[in-house]
C-alpha atoms as a PDB file:
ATOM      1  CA  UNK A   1       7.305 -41.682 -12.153  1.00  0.00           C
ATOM      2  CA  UNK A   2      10.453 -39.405 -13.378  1.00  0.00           C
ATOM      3  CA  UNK A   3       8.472 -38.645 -16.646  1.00  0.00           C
ATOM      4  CA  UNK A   4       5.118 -37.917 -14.624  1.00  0.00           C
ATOM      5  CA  UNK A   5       7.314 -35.576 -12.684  1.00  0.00           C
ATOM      6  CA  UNK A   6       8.659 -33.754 -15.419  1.00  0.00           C
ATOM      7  CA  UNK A   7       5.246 -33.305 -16.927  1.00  0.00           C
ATOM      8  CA  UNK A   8       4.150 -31.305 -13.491  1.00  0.00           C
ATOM      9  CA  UNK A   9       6.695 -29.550 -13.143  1.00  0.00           C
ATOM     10  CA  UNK A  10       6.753 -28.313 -17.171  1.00  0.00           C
ATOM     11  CA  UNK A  11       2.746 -27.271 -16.840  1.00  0.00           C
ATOM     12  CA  UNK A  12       3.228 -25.423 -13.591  1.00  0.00           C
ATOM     13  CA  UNK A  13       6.021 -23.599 -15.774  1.00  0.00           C
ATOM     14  CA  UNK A  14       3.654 -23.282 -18.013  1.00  0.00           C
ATOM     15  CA  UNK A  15       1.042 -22.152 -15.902  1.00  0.00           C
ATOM     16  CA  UNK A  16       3.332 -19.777 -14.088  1.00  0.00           C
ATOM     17  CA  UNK A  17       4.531 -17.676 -17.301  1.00  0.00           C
ATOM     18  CA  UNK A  18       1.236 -17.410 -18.619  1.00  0.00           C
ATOM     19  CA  UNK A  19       0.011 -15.689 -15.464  1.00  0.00           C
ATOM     20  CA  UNK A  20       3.036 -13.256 -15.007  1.00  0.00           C
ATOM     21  CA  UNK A  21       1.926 -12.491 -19.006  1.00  0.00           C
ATOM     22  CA  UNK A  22      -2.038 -11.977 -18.455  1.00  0.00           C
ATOM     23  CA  UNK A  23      -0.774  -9.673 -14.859  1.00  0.00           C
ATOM     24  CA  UNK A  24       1.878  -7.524 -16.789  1.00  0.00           C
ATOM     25  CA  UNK A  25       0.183  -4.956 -18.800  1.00  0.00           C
ATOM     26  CA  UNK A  26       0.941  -1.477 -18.232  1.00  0.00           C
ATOM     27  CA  UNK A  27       2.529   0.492 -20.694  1.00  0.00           C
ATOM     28  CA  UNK A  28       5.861   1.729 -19.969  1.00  0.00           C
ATOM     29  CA  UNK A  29       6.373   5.971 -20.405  1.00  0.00           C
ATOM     30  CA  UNK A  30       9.095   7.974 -19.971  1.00  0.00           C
ATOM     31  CA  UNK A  31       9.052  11.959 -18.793  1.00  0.00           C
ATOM     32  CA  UNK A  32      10.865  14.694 -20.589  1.00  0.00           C
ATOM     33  CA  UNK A  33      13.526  14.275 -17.680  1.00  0.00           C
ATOM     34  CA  UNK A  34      14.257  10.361 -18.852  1.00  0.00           C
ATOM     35  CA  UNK A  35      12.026   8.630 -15.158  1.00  0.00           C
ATOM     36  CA  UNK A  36      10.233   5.526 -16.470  1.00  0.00           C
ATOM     37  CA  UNK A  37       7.151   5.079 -15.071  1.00  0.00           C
ATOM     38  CA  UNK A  38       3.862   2.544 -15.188  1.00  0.00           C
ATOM     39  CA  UNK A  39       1.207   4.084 -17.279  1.00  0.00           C
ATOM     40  CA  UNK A  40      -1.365   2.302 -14.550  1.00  0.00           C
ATOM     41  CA  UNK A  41      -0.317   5.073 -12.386  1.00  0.00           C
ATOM     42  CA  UNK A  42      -1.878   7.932 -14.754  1.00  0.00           C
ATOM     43  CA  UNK A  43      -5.336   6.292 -14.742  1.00  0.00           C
ATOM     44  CA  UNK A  44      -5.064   5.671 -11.029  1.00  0.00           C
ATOM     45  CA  UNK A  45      -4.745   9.120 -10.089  1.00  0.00           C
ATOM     46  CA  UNK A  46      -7.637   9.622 -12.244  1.00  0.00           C
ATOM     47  CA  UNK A  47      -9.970   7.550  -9.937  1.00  0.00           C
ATOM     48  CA  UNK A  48      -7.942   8.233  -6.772  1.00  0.00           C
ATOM     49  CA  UNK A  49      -6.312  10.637  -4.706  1.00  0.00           C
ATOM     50  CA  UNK A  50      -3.491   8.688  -3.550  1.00  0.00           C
ATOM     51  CA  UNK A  51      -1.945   5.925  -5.430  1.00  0.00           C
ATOM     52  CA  UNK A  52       0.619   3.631  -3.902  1.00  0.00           C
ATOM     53  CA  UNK A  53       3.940   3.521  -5.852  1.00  0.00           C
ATOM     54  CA  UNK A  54       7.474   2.524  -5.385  1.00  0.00           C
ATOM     55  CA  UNK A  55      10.344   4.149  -6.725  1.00  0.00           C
ATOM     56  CA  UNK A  56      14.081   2.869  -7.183  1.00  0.00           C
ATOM     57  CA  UNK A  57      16.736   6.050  -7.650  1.00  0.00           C
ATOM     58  CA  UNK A  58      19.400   6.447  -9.778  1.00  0.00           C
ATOM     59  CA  UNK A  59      22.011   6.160  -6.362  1.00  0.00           C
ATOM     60  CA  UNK A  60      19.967   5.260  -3.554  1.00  0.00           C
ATOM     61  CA  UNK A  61      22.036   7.502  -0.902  1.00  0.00           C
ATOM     62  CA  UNK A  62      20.238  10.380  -2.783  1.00  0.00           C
ATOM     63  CA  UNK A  63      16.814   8.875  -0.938  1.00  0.00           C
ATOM     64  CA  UNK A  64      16.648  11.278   1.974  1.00  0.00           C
ATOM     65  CA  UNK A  65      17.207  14.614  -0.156  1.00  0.00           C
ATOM     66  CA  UNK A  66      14.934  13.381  -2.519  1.00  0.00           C
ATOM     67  CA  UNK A  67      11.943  12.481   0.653  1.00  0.00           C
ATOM     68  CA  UNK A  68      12.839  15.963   2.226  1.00  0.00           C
ATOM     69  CA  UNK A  69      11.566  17.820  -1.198  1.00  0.00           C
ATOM     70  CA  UNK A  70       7.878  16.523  -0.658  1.00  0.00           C
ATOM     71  CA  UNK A  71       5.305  17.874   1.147  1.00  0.00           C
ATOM     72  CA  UNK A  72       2.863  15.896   3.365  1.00  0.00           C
ATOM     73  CA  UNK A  73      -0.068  17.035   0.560  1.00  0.00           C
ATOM     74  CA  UNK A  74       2.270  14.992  -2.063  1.00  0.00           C
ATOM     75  CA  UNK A  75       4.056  11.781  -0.670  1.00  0.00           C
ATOM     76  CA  UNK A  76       3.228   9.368   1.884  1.00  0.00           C
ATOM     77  CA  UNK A  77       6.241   7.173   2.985  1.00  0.00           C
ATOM     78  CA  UNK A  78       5.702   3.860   3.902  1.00  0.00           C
ATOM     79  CA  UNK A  79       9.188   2.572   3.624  1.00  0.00           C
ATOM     80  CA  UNK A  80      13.073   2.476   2.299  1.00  0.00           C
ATOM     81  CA  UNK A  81      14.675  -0.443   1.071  1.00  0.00           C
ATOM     82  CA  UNK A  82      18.738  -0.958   0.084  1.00  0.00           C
ATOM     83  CA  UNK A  83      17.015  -0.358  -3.373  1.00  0.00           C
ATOM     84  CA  UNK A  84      13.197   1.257  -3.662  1.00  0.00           C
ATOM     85  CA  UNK A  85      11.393   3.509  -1.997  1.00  0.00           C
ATOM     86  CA  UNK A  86       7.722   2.648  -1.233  1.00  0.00           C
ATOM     87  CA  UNK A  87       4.924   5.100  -0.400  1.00  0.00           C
ATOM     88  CA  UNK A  88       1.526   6.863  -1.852  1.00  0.00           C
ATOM     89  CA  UNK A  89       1.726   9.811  -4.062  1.00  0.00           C
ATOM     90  CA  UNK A  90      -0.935  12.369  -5.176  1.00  0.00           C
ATOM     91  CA  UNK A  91      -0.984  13.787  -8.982  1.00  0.00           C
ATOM     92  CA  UNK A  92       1.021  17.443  -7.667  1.00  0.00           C
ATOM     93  CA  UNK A  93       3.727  14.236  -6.094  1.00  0.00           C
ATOM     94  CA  UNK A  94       3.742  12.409  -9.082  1.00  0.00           C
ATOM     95  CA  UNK A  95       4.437  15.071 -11.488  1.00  0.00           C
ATOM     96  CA  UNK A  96       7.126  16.679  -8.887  1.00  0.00           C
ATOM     97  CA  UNK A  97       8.701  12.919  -9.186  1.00  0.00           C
ATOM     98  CA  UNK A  98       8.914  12.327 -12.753  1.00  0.00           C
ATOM     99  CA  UNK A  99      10.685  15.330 -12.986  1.00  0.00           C
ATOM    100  CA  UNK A 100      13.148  14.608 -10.944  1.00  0.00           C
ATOM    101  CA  UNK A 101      16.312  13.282 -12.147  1.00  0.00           C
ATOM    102  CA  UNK A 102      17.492  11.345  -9.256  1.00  0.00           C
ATOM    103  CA  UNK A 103      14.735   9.046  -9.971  1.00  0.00           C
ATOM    104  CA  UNK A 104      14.968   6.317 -12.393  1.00  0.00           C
ATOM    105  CA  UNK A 105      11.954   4.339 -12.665  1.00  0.00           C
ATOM    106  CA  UNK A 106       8.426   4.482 -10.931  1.00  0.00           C
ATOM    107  CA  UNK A 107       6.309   1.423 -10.249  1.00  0.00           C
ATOM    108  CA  UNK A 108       2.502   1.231  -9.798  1.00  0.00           C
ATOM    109  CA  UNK A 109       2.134  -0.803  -6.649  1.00  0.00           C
ATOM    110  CA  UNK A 110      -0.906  -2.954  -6.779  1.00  0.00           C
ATOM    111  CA  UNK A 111      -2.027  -6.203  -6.065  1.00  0.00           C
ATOM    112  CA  UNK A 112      -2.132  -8.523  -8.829  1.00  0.00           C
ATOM    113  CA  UNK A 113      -4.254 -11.637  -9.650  1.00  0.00           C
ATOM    114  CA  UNK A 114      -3.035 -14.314 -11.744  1.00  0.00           C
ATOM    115  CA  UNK A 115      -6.126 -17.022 -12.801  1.00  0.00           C
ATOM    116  CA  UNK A 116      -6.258 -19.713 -14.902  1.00  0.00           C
ATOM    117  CA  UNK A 117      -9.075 -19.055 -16.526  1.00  0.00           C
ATOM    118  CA  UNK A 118      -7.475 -18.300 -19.880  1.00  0.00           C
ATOM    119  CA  UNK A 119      -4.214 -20.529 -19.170  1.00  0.00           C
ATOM    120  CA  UNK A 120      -5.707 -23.843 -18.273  1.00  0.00           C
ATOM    121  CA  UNK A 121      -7.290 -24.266 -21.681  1.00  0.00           C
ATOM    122  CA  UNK A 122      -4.500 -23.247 -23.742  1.00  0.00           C
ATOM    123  CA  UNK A 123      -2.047 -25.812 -22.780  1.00  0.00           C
ATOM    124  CA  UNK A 124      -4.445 -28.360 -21.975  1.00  0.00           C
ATOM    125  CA  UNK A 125      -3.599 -29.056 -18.611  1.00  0.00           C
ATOM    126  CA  UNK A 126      -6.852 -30.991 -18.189  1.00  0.00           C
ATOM    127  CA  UNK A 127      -5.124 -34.135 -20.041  1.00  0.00           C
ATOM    128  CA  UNK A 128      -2.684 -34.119 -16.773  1.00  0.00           C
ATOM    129  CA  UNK A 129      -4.743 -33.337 -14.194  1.00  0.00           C
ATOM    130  CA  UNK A 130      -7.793 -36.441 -15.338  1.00  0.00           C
ATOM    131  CA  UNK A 131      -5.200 -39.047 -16.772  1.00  0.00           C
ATOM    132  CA  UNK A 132      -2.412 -38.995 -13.560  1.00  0.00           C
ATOM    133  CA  UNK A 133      -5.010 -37.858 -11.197  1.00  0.00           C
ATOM    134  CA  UNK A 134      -2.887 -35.357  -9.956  1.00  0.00           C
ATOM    135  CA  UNK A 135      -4.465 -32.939  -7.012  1.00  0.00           C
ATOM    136  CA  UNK A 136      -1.814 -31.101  -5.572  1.00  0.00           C
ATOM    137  CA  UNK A 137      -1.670 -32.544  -1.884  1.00  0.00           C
ATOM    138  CA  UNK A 138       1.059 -32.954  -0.728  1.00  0.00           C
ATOM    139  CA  UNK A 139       3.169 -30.626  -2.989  1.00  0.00           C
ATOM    140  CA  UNK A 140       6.214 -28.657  -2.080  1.00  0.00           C
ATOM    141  CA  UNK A 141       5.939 -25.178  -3.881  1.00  0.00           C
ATOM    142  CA  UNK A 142       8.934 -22.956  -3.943  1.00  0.00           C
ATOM    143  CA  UNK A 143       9.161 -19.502  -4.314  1.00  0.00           C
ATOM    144  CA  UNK A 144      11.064 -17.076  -5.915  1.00  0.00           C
ATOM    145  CA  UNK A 145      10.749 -13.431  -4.691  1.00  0.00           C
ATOM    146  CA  UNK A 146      12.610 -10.646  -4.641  1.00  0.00           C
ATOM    147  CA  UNK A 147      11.179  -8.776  -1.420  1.00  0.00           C
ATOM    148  CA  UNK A 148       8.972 -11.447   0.998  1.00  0.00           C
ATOM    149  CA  UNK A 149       7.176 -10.500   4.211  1.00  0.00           C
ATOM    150  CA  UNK A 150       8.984 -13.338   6.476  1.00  0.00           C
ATOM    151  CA  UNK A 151       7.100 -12.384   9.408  1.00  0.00           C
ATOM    152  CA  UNK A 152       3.904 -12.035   8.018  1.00  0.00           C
ATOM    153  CA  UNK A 153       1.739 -14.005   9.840  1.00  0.00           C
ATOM    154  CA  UNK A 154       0.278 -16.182   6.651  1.00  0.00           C
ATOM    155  CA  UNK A 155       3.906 -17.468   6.273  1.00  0.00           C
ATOM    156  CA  UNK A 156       4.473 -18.210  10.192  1.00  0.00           C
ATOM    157  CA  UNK A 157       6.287 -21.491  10.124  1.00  0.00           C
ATOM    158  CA  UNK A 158       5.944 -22.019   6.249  1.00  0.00           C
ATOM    159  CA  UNK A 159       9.103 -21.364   5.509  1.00  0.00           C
ATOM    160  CA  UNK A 160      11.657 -23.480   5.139  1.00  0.00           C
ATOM    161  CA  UNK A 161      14.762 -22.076   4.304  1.00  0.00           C
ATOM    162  CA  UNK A 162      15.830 -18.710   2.741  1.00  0.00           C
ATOM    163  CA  UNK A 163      18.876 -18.146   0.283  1.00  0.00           C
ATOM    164  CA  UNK A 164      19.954 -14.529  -0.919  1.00  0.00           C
ATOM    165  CA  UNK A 165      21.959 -13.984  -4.177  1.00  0.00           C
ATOM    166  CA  UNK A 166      23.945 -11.291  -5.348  1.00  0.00           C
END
């Protein structure tokens, strides 16, 4: 049963690293005052007025100065963690903000979709799934995220336990 186990939990590595490769694929630019930012959000503000971002600063104490420089027209805030700021941004926002040097890098903030449409057959995760007859129920899953809703209601008494490293 150890070896069965190990086999699971090496193709839902698998599975997992594939995905966050097929999600991550915006091009990472840099403006003429050194802010990184997600090409995605150049072709969003194409085919959008607002675009949601978030933004982490070079010294996050710098946050309020840097909100107090926008004007309704440009920057939407939705909220401030100890290290990002998240909100939606218009083109005449977006250009202000890459050319400011308090900010370090700029984050197109949009839901992503892993599948395993392209995954499953490339490691040949069928063999596991037909030979072990292996379905899922009853599965623990843990995991990892850096910034998770705890009272959203989807998670209401799903979660176990929480740990927080520095």
């Amino acid at each position: 049963m150890k070896k069965e186990m190990k086999i699971i939990i090496g193709v839902l590595g698998v599975l997992i690293i594939v995905g966050l490769i097929g999600v991550v694929v915006a091009e990472t630019l840099v403006s003429d005052a050194g802010v990184s930012y997600d090409s995605e959000i150049l072709g969003a503000l194409n085919s959008s007025e607002w675009v949601s971002i978030f933004m982490k600063l070079n010294n996050m104490s710098e946050a309020d100065s840097l909100l107090s420089t926008f004007l309704e027209t440009e920057f939407k805030f939705k909220r401030k963690s100890s290290t990002r700021i998240v909100g939606e941004i218009t083109r005449e926002g977006f250009d202000k903000l890459i050319n400011d040097t308090r900010i370090n890098v700029v984050y197109f903030n949009a839901l992503a979709h892993a599948t395993l449409d392209e995954s499953v057959p490339l490691i040949n995760v069928t063999v596991v799934w037909n030979n072990l007859n292996y379905t899922g129920n009853g599965t623990k899953i843990c995991v990892i995220d850096t910034g998770v809703n705890a009272s959203h209601p989807a998670l209401s008494g799903k979660i176990i336990d929480e740990y927080y490293c520095w």
